[in-house]
N, C-alpha and C. Protein backbone atom coordinates (compact mmCIF):
# COMPACT_ATOMS: atom_id res chain seq x y z
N UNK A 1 -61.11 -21.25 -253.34
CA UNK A 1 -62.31 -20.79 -254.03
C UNK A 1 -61.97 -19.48 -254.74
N UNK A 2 -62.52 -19.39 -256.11
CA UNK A 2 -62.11 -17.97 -256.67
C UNK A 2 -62.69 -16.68 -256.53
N UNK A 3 -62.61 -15.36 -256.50
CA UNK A 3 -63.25 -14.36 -256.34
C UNK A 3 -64.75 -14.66 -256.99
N UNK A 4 -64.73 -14.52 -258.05
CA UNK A 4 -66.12 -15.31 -258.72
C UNK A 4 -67.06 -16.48 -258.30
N UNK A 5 -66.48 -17.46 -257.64
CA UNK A 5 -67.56 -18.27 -256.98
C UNK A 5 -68.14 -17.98 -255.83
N UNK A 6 -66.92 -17.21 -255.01
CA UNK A 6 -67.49 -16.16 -253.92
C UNK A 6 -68.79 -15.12 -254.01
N UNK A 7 -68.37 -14.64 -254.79
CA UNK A 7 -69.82 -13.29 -255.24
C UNK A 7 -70.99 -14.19 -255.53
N UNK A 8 -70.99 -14.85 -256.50
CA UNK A 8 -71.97 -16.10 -257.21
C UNK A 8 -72.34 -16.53 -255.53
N UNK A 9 -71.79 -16.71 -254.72
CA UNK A 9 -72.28 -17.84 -253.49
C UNK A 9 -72.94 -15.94 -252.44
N UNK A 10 -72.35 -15.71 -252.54
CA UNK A 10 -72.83 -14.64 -251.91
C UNK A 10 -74.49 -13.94 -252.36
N UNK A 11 -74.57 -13.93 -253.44
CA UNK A 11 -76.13 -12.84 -254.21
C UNK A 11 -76.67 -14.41 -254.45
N UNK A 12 -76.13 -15.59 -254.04
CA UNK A 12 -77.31 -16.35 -254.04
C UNK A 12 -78.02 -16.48 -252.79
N UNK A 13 -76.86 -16.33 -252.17
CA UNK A 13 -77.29 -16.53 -250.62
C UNK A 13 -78.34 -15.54 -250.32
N UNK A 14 -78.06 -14.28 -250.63
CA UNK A 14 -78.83 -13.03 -250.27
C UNK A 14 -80.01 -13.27 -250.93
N UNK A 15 -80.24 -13.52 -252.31
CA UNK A 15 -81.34 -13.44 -253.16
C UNK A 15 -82.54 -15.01 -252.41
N UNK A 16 -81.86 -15.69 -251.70
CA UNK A 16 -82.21 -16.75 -251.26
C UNK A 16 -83.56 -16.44 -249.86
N UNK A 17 -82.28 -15.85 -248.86
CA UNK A 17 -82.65 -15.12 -247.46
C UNK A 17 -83.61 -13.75 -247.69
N UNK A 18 -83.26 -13.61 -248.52
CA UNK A 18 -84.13 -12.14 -248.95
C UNK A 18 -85.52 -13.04 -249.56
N UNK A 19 -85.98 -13.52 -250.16
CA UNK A 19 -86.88 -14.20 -250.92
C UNK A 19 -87.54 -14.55 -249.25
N UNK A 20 -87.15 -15.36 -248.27
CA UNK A 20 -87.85 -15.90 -247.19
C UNK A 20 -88.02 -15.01 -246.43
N UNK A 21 -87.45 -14.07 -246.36
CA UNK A 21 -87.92 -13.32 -245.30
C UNK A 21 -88.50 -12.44 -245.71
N UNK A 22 -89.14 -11.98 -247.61
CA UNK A 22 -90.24 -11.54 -247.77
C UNK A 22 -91.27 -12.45 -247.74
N UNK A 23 -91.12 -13.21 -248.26
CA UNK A 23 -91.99 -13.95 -247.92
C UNK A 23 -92.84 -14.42 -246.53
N UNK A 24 -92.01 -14.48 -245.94
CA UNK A 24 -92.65 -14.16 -244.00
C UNK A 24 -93.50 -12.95 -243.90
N UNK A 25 -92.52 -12.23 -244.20
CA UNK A 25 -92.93 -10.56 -243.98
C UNK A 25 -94.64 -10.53 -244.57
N UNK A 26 -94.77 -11.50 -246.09
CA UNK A 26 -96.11 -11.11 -246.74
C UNK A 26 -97.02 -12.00 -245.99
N UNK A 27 -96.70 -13.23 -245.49
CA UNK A 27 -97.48 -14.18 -244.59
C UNK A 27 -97.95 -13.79 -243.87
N UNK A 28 -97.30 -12.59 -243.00
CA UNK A 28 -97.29 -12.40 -241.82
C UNK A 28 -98.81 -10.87 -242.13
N UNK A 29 -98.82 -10.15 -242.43
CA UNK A 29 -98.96 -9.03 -242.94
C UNK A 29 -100.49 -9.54 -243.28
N UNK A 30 -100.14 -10.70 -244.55
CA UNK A 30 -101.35 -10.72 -244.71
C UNK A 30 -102.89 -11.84 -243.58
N UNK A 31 -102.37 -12.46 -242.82
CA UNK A 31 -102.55 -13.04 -242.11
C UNK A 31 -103.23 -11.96 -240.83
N UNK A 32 -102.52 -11.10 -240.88
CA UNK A 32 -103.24 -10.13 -239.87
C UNK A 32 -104.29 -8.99 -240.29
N UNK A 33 -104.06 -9.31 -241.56
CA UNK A 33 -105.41 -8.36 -241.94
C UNK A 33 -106.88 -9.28 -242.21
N UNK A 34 -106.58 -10.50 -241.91
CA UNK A 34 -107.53 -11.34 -242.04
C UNK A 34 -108.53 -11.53 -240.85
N UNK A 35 -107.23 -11.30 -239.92
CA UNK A 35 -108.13 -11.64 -238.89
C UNK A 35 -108.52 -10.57 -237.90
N UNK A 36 -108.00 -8.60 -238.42
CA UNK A 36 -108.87 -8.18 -238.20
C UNK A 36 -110.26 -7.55 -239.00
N UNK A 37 -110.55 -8.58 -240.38
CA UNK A 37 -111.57 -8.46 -241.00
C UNK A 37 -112.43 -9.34 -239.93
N UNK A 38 -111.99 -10.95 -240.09
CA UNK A 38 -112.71 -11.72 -238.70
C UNK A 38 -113.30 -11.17 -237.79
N UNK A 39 -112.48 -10.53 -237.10
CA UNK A 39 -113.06 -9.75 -235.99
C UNK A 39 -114.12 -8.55 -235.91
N UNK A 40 -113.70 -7.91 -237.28
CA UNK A 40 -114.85 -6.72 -237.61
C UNK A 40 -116.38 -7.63 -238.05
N UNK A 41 -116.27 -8.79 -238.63
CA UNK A 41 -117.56 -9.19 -239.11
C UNK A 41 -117.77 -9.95 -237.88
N UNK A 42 -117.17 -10.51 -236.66
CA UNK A 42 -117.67 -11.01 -235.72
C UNK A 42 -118.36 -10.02 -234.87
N UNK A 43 -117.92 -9.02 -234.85
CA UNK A 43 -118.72 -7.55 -233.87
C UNK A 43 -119.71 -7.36 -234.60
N UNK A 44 -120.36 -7.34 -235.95
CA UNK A 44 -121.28 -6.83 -236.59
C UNK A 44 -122.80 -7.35 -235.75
């Protein structure tokens, strides 16, 4: 494999893993502010 398909396989990989695990990160994040809105309008 050449230096070049290496890097190319590498910043895809990253740009790949990086993409999902913001993506979790925003799932996650936003998912919990939901449900302590839930909870604030359930105490009301």
């Amino acid at each position: 494999m050449s230096t070049g398909a290496i890097i190319m396989m590498l910043i895809g990989c990253i740009g790949l893993w990086g993409g999902c695990a913001f993506s979790i990160a925003y799932a996650f994040r936003h998912s919990k502010k939901k449900q302590k809105n839930e909870q604030n309008e359930a105490g009301k």
